[in-house]
C-alpha atoms as a PDB file:
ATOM      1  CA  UNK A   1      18.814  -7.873  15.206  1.00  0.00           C
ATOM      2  CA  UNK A   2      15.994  -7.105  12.929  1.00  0.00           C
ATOM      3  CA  UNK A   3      14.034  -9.182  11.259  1.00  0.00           C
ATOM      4  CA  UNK A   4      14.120  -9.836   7.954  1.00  0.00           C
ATOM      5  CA  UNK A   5      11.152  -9.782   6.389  1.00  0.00           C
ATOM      6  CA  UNK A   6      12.280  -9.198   2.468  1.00  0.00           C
ATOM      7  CA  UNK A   7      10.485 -10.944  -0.317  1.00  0.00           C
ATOM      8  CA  UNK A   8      13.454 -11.179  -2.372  1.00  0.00           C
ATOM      9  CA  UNK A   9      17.010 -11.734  -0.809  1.00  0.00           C
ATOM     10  CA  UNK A  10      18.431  -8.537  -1.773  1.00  0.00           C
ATOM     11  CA  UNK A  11      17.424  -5.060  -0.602  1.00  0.00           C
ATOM     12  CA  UNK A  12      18.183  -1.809  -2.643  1.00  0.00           C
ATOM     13  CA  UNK A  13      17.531   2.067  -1.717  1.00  0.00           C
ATOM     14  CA  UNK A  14      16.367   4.811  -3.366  1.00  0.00           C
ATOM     15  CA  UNK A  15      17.825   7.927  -1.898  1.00  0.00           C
ATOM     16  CA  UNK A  16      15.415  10.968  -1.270  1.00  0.00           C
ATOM     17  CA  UNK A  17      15.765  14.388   0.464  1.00  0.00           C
ATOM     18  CA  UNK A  18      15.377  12.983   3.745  1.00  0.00           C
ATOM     19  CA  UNK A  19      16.770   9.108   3.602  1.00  0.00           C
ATOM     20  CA  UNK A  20      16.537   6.160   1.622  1.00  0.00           C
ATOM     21  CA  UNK A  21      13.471   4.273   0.721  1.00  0.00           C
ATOM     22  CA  UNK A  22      13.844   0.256   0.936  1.00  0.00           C
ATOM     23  CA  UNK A  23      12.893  -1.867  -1.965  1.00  0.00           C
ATOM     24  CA  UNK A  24      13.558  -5.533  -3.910  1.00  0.00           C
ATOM     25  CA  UNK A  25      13.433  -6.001  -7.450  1.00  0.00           C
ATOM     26  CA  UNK A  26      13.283  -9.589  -9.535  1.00  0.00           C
ATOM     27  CA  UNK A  27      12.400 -10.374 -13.030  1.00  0.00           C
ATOM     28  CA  UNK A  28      11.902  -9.242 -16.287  1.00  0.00           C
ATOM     29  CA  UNK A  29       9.561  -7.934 -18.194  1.00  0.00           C
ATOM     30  CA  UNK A  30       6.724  -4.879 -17.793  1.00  0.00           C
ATOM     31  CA  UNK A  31       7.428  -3.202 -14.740  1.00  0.00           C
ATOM     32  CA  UNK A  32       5.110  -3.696 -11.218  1.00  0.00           C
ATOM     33  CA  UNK A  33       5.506  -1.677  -8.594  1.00  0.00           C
ATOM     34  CA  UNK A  34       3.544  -2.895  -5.167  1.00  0.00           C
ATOM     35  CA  UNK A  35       3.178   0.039  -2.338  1.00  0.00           C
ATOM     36  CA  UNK A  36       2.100  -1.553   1.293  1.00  0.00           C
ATOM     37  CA  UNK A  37      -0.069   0.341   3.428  1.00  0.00           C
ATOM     38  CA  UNK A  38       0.194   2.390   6.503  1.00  0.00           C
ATOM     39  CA  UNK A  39       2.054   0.385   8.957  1.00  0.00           C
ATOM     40  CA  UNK A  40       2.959  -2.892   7.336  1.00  0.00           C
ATOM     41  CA  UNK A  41       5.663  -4.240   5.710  1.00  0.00           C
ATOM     42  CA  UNK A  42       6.694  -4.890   1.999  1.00  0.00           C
ATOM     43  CA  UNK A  43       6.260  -8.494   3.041  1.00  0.00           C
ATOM     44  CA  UNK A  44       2.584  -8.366   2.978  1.00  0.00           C
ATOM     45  CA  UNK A  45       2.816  -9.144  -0.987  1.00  0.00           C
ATOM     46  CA  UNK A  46       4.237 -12.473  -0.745  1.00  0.00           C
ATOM     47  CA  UNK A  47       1.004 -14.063  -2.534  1.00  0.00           C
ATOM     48  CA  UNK A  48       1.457 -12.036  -5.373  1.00  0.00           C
ATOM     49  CA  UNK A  49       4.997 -11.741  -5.925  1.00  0.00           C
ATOM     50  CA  UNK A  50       6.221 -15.258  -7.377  1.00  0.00           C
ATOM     51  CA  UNK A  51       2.924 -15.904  -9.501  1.00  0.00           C
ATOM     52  CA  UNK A  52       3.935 -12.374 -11.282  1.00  0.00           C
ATOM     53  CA  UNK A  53       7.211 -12.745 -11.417  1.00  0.00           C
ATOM     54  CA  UNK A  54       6.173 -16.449 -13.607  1.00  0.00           C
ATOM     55  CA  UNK A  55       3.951 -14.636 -15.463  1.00  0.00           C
ATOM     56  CA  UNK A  56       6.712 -12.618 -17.047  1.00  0.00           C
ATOM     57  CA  UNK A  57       6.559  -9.363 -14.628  1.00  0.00           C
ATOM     58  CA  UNK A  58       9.496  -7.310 -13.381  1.00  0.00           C
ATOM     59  CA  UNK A  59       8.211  -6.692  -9.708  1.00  0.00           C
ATOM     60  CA  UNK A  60       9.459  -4.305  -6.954  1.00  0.00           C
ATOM     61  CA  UNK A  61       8.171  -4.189  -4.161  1.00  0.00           C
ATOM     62  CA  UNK A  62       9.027  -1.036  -1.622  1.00  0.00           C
ATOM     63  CA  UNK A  63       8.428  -0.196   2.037  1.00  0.00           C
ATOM     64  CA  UNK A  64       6.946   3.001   2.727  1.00  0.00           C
ATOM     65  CA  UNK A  65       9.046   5.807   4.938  1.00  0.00           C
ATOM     66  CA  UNK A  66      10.538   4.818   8.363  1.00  0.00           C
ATOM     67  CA  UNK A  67       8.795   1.114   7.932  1.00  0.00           C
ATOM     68  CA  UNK A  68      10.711  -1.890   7.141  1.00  0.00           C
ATOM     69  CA  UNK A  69      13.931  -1.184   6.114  1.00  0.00           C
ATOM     70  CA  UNK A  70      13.806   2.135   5.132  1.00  0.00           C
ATOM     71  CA  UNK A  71      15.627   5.180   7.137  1.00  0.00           C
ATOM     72  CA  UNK A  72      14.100   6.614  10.050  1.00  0.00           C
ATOM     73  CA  UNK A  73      15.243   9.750   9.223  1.00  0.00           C
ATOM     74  CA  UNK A  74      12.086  11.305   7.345  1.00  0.00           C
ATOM     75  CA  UNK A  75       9.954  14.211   8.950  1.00  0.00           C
ATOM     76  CA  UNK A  76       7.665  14.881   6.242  1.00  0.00           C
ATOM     77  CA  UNK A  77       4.737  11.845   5.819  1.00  0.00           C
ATOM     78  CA  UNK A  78       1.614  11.057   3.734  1.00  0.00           C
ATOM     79  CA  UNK A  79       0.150  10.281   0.362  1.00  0.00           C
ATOM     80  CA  UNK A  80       1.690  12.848  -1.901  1.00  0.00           C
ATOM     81  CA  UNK A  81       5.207  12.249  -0.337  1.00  0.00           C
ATOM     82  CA  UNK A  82       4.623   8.904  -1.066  1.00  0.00           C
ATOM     83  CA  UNK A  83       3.540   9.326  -4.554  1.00  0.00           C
ATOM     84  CA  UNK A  84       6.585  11.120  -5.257  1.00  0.00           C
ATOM     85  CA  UNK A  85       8.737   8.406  -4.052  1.00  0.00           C
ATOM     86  CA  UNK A  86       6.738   6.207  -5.852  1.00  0.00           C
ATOM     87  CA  UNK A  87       7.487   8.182  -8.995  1.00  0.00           C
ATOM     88  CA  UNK A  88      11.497   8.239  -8.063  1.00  0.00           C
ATOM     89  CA  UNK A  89      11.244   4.872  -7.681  1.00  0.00           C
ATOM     90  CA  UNK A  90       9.266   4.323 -11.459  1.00  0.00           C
ATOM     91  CA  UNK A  91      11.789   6.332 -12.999  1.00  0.00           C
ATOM     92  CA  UNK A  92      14.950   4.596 -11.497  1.00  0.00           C
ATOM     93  CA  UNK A  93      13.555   1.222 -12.751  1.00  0.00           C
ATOM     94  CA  UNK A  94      12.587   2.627 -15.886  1.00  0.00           C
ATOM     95  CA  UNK A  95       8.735   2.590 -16.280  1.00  0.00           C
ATOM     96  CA  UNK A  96       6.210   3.063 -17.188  1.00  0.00           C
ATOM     97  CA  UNK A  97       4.809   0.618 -14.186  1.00  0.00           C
ATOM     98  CA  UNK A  98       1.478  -0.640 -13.768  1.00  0.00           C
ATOM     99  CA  UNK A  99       1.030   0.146  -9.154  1.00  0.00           C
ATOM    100  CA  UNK A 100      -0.732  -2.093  -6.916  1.00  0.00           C
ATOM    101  CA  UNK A 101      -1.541  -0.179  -3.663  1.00  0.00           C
ATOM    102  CA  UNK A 102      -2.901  -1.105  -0.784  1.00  0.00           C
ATOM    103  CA  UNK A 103      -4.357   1.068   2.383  1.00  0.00           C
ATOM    104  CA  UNK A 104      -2.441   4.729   1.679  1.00  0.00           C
ATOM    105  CA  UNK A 105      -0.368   3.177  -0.600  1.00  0.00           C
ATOM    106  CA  UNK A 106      -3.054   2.434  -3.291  1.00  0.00           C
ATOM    107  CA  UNK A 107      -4.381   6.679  -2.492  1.00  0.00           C
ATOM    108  CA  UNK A 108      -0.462   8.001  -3.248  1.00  0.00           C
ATOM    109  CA  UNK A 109      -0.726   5.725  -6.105  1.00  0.00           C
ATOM    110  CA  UNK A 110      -3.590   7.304  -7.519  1.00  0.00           C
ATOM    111  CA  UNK A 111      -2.314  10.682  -6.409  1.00  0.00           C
ATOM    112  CA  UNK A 112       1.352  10.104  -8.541  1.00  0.00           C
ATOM    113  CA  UNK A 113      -1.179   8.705 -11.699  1.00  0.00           C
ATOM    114  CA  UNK A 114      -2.820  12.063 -11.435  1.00  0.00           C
ATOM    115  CA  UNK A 115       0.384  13.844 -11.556  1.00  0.00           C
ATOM    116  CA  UNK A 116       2.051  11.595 -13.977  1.00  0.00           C
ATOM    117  CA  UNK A 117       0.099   9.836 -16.166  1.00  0.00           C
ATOM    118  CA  UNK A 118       3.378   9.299 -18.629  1.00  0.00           C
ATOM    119  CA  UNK A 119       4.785   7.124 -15.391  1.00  0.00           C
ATOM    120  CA  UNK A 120       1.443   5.014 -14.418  1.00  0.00           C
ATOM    121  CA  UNK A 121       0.387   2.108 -16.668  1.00  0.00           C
ATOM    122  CA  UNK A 122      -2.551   1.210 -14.297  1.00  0.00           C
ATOM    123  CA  UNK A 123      -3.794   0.753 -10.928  1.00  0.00           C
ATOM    124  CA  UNK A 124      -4.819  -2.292  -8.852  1.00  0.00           C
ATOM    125  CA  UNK A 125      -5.991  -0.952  -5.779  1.00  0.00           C
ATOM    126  CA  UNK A 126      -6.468  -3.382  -2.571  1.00  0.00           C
ATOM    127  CA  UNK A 127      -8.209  -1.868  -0.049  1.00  0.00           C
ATOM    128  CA  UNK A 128      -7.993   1.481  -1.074  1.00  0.00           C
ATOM    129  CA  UNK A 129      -8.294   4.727   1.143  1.00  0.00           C
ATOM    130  CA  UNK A 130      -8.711   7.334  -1.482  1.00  0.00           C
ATOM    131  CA  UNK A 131     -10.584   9.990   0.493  1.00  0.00           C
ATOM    132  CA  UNK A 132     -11.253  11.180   3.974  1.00  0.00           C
ATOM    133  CA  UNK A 133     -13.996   9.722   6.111  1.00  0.00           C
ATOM    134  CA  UNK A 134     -16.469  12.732   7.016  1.00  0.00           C
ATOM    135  CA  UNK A 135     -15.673  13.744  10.863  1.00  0.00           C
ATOM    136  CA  UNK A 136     -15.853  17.215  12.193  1.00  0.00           C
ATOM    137  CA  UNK A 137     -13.079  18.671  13.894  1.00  0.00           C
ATOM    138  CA  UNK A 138     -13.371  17.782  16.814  1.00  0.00           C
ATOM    139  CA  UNK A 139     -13.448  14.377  16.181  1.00  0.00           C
ATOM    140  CA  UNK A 140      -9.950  14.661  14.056  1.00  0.00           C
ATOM    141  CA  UNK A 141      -8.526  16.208  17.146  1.00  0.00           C
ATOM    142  CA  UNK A 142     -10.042  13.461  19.254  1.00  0.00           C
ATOM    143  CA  UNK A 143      -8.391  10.605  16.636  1.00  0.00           C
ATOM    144  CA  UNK A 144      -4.933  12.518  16.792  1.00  0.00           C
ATOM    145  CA  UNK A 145      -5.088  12.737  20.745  1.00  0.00           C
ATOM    146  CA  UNK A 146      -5.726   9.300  20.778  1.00  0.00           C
ATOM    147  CA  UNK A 147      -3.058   8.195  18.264  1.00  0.00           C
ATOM    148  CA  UNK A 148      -0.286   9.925  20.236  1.00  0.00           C
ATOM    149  CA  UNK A 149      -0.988   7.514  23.586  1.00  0.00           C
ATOM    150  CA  UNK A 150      -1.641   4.558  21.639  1.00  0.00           C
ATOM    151  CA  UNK A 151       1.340   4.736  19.531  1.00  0.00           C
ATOM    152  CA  UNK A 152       3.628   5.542  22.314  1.00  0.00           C
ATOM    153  CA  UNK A 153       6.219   3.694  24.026  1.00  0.00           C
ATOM    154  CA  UNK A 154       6.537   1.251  25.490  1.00  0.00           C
ATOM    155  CA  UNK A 155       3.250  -0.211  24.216  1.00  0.00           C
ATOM    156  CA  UNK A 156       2.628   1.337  21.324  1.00  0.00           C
ATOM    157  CA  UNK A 157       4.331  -1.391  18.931  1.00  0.00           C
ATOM    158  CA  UNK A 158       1.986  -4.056  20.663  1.00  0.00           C
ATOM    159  CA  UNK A 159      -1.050  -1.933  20.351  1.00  0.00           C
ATOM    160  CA  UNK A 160      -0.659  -1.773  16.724  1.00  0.00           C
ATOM    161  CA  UNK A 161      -0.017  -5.125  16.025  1.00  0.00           C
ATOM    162  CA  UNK A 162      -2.861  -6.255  18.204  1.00  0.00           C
ATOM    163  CA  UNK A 163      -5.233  -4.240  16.170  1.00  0.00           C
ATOM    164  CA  UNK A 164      -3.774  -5.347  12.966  1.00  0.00           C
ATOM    165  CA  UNK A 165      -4.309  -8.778  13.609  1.00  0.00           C
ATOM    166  CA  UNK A 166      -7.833  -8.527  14.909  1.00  0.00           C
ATOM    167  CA  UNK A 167      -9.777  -5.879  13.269  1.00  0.00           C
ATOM    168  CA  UNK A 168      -8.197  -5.389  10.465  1.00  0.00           C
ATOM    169  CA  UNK A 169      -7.960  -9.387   9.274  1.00  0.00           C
ATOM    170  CA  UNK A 170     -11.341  -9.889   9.985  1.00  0.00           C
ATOM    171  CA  UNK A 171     -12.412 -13.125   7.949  1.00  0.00           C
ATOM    172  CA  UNK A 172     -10.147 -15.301   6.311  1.00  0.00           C
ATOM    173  CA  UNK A 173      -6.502 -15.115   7.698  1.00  0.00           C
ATOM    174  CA  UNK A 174      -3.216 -15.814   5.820  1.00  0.00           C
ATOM    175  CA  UNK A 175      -1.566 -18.558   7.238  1.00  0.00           C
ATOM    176  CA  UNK A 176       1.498 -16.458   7.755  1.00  0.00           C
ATOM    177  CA  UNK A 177      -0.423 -14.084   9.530  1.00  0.00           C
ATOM    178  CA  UNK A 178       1.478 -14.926  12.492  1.00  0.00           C
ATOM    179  CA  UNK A 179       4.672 -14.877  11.900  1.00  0.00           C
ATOM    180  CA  UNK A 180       3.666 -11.485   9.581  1.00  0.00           C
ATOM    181  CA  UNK A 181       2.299  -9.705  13.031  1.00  0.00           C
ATOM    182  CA  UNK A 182       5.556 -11.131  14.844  1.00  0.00           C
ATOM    183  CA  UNK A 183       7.786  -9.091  12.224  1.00  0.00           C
ATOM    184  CA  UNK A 184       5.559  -5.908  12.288  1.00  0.00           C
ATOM    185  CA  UNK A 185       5.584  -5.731  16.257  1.00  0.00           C
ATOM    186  CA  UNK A 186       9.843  -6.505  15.820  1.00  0.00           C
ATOM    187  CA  UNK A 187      10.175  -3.598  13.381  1.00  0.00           C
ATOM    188  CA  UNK A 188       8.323  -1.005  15.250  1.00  0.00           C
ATOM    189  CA  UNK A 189      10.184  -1.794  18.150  1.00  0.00           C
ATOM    190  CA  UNK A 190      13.212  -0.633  16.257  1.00  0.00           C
ATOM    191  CA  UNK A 191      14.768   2.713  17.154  1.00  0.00           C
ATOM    192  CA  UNK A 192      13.011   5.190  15.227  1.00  0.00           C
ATOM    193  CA  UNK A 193      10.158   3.535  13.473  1.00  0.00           C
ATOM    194  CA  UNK A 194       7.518   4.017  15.933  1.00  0.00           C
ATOM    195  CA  UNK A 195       8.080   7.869  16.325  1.00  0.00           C
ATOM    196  CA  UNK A 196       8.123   7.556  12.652  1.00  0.00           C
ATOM    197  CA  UNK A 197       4.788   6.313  12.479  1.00  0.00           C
ATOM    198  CA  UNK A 198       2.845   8.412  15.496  1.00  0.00           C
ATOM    199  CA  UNK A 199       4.077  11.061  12.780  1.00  0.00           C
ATOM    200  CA  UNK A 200       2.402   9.215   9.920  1.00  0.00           C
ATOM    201  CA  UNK A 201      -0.741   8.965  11.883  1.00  0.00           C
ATOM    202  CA  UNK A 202      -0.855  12.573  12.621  1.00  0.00           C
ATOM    203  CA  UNK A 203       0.275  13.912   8.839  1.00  0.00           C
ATOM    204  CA  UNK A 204      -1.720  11.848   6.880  1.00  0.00           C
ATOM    205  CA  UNK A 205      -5.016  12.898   4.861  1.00  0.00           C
ATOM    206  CA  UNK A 206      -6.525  11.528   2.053  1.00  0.00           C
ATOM    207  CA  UNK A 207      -8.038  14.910   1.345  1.00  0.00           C
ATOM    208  CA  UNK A 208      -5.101  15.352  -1.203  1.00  0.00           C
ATOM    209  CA  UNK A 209      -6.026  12.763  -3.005  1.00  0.00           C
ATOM    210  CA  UNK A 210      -9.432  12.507  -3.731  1.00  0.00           C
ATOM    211  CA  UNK A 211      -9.550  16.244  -5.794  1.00  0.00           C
ATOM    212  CA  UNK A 212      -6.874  14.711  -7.929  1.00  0.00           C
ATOM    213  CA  UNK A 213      -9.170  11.464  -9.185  1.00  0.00           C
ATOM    214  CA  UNK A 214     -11.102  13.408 -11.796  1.00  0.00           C
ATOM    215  CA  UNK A 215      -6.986  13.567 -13.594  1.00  0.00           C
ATOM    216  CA  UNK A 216      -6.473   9.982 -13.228  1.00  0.00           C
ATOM    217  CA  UNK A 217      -6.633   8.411 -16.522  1.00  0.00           C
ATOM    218  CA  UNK A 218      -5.075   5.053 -15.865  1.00  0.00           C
ATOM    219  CA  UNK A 219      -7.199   2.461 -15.609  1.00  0.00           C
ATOM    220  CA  UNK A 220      -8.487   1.072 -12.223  1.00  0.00           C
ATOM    221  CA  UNK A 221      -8.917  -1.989 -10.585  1.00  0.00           C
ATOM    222  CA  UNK A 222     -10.264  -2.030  -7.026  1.00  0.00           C
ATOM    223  CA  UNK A 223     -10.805  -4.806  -4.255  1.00  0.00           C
ATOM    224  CA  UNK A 224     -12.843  -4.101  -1.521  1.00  0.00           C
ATOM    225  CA  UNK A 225     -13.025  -6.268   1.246  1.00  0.00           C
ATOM    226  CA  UNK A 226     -16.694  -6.458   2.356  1.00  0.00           C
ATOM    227  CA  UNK A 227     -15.582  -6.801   6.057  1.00  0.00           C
ATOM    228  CA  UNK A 228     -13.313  -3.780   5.599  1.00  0.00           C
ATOM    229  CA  UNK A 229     -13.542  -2.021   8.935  1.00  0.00           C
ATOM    230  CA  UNK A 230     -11.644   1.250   7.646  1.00  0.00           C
ATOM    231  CA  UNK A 231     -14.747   2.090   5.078  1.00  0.00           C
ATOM    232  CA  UNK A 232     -17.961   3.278   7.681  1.00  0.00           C
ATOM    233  CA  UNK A 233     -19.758   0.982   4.820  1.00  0.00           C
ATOM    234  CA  UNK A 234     -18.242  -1.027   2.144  1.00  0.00           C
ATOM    235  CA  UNK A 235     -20.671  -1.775  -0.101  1.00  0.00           C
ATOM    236  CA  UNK A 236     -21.500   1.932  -0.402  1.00  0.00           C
ATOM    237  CA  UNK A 237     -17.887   2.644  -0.680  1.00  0.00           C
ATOM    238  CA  UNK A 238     -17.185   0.152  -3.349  1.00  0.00           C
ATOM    239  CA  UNK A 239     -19.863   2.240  -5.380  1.00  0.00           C
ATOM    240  CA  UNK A 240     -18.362   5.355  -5.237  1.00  0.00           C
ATOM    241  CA  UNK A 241     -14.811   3.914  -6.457  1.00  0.00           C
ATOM    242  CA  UNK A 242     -17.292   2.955  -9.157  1.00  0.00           C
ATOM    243  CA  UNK A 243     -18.476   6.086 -10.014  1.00  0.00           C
ATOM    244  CA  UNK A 244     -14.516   7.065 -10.741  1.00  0.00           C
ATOM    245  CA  UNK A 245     -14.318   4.797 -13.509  1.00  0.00           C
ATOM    246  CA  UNK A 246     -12.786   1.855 -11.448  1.00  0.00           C
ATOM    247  CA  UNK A 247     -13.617  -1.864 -11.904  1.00  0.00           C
ATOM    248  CA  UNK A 248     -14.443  -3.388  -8.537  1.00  0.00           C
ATOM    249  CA  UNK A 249     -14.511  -6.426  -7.398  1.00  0.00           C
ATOM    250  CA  UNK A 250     -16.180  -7.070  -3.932  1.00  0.00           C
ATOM    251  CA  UNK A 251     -13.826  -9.505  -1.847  1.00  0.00           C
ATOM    252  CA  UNK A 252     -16.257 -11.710   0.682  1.00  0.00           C
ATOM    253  CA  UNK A 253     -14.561 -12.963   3.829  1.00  0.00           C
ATOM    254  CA  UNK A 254     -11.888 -10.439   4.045  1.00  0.00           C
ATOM    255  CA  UNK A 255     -11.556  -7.030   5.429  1.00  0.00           C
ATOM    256  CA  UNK A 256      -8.395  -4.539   4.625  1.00  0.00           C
ATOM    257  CA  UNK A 257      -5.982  -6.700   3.228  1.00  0.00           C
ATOM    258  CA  UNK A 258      -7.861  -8.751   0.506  1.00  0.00           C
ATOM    259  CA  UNK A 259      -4.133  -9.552  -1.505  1.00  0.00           C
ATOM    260  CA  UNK A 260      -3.040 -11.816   1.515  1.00  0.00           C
ATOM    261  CA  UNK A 261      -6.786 -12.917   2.819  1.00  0.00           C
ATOM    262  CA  UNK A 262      -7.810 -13.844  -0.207  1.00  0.00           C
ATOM    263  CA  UNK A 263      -5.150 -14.315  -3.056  1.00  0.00           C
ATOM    264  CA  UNK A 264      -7.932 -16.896  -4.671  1.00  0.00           C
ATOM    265  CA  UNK A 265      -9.728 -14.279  -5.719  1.00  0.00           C
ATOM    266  CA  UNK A 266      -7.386 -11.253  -6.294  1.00  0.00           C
ATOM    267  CA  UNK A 267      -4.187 -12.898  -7.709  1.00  0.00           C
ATOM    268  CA  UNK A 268      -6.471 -14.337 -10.777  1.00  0.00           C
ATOM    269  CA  UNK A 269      -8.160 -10.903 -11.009  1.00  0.00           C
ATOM    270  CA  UNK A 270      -4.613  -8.771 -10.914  1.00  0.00           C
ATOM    271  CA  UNK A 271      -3.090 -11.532 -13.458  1.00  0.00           C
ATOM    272  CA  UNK A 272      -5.974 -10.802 -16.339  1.00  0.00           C
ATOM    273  CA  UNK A 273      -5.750  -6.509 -15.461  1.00  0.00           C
ATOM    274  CA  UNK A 274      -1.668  -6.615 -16.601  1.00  0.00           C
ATOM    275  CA  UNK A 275      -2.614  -9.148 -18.913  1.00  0.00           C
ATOM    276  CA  UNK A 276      -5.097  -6.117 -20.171  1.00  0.00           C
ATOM    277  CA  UNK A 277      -2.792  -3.718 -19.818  1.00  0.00           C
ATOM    278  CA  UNK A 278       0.342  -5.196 -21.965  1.00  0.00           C
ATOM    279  CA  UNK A 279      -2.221  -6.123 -24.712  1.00  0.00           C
ATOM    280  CA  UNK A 280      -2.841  -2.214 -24.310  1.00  0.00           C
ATOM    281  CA  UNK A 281       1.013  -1.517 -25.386  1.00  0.00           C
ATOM    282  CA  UNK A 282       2.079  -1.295 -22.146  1.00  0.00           C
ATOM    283  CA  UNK A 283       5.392  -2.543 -21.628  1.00  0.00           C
ATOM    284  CA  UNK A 284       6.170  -3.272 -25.091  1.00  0.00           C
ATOM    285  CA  UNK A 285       9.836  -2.490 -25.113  1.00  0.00           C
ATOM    286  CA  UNK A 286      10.405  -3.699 -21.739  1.00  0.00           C
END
């Protein structure tokens, strides 16, 4: 049997041309919607959740294609599918939503802001990928090469959560890290979900995205984890996501995930953006 690794009790699904998309939903108020990244789970919000939801927040959070509880059944992967379940999602709730993205998710966030700025209230961004690293080609084809043995079976579900609990929770650790690793290695090894995700790995490109900040009008608010080991270097990264417009906020002791390393400094940080935000207008009627 799966695990269940929900936030709330129940799960909902938002159908889409190739399967249903898992999410929960609880509260009232202004709508959040929080996107995990590449290869985790919707649980990985479980800091922020329950403060926003007693701050007066309507939150859903969603799994991304083929992970947690969504359908295996997708072919097509990446940030701009994404972003366009993201905006399915926003309009079945009824937005406009303020996003908070981590990994991919916060780059198809900023992707569907670009597209539809009616839809996006804001962004909180938590780790954000929002463009390609520079590699030549033959580096790309190396990575891909690579990515199709790693992610394989029967080892390919250990592999990743072996890497996601070492390099990429460098620094402070969640103290459900754990049991969090336990329930990403149990989902891949679902039927499905690992194929599913050697495909990720091999679609996805950021190179979508980053032509499409320029449009973003929403406003920003980005945490970069100064261990991050995804960014080549994160301080100079964390200035260019200046340069867009963004506010940063430099997260020590933490590396990709700062929202569950270090919810002392990015839950008080995400509370005052919405706070900013709904004295903005947004979510007046909600």
């Amino acid at each position: 049997m799966a695990m269940n690794t929900s936030i709330a009790e129940q799960v909902h699904y938002l159908q889409r041309p190739e399967g249903r998309i898992s999410y929960t939903v609880e509260g009232s108020g202004p709508l959040v919607v929080a996107v995990p990244g590449m290869g985790d789970l919707r649980s990985s919000y479980r800091e922020l959740v329950r403060p926003l939801l007693d701050a007066g927040y309507r939150v859903a959070v969603t799994d991304l294609r083929a992970h947690g509880q969504s359908d295996t059944t997708f072919t097509e992967f990446g940030d701009i599918a994404t972003g366009g379940d993201l905006l399915a999602l926003i309009d079945e709730l009824g937005g406009p939503a303020v996003v908070l993205g981590n990994s991919m998710g916060a780059a198809a966030a900023a992707w569907a802001a670009a597209e539809r700025p009616d839809a996006i209230a804001g962004l909180a961004l938590y780790g954000p990928l929002l463009r390609d690293p520079a590699m030549g080609r033959a580096t790309v084809a190396a990575l891909h090469g690579m990515y199709r043995v790693l992610f394989a079976r029967p080892w390919g579900a250990r592999a990743w959560a072996a890497y996601y609990r070492s390099t990429l929770n460098k620094g402070r650790t969640a103290p459900w890290l754990g049991e969090h690793v336990a329930a990403l290695r149990a989902s891949l090894s679902e039927p499905g979900r690992l194929r599913s995700f050697r495909r990720l790995t091999l679609q996805l490109t950021h190179s979508v995205v980053e032509p499409r900040l320029p449009e973003v009008s929403a406003p920003m608010l980005a945490f970069v984890g100064e261990l991050d080991p995804d960014y080549k270097d994160p301080a100079a990264e964390a200035a260019w996501i200046e340069s867009l417009g963004a506010e940063v906020v430099r997260v020590p002791e933490a590396a990709h995930y700062p929202h569950a390393q270090r919810p002392d400094v990015v839950l008080p940080a995400t509370l005052d953006f919405l706070r900013r935000r709904r004295e903005d207008g947004w979510g007046a009627r909600a």
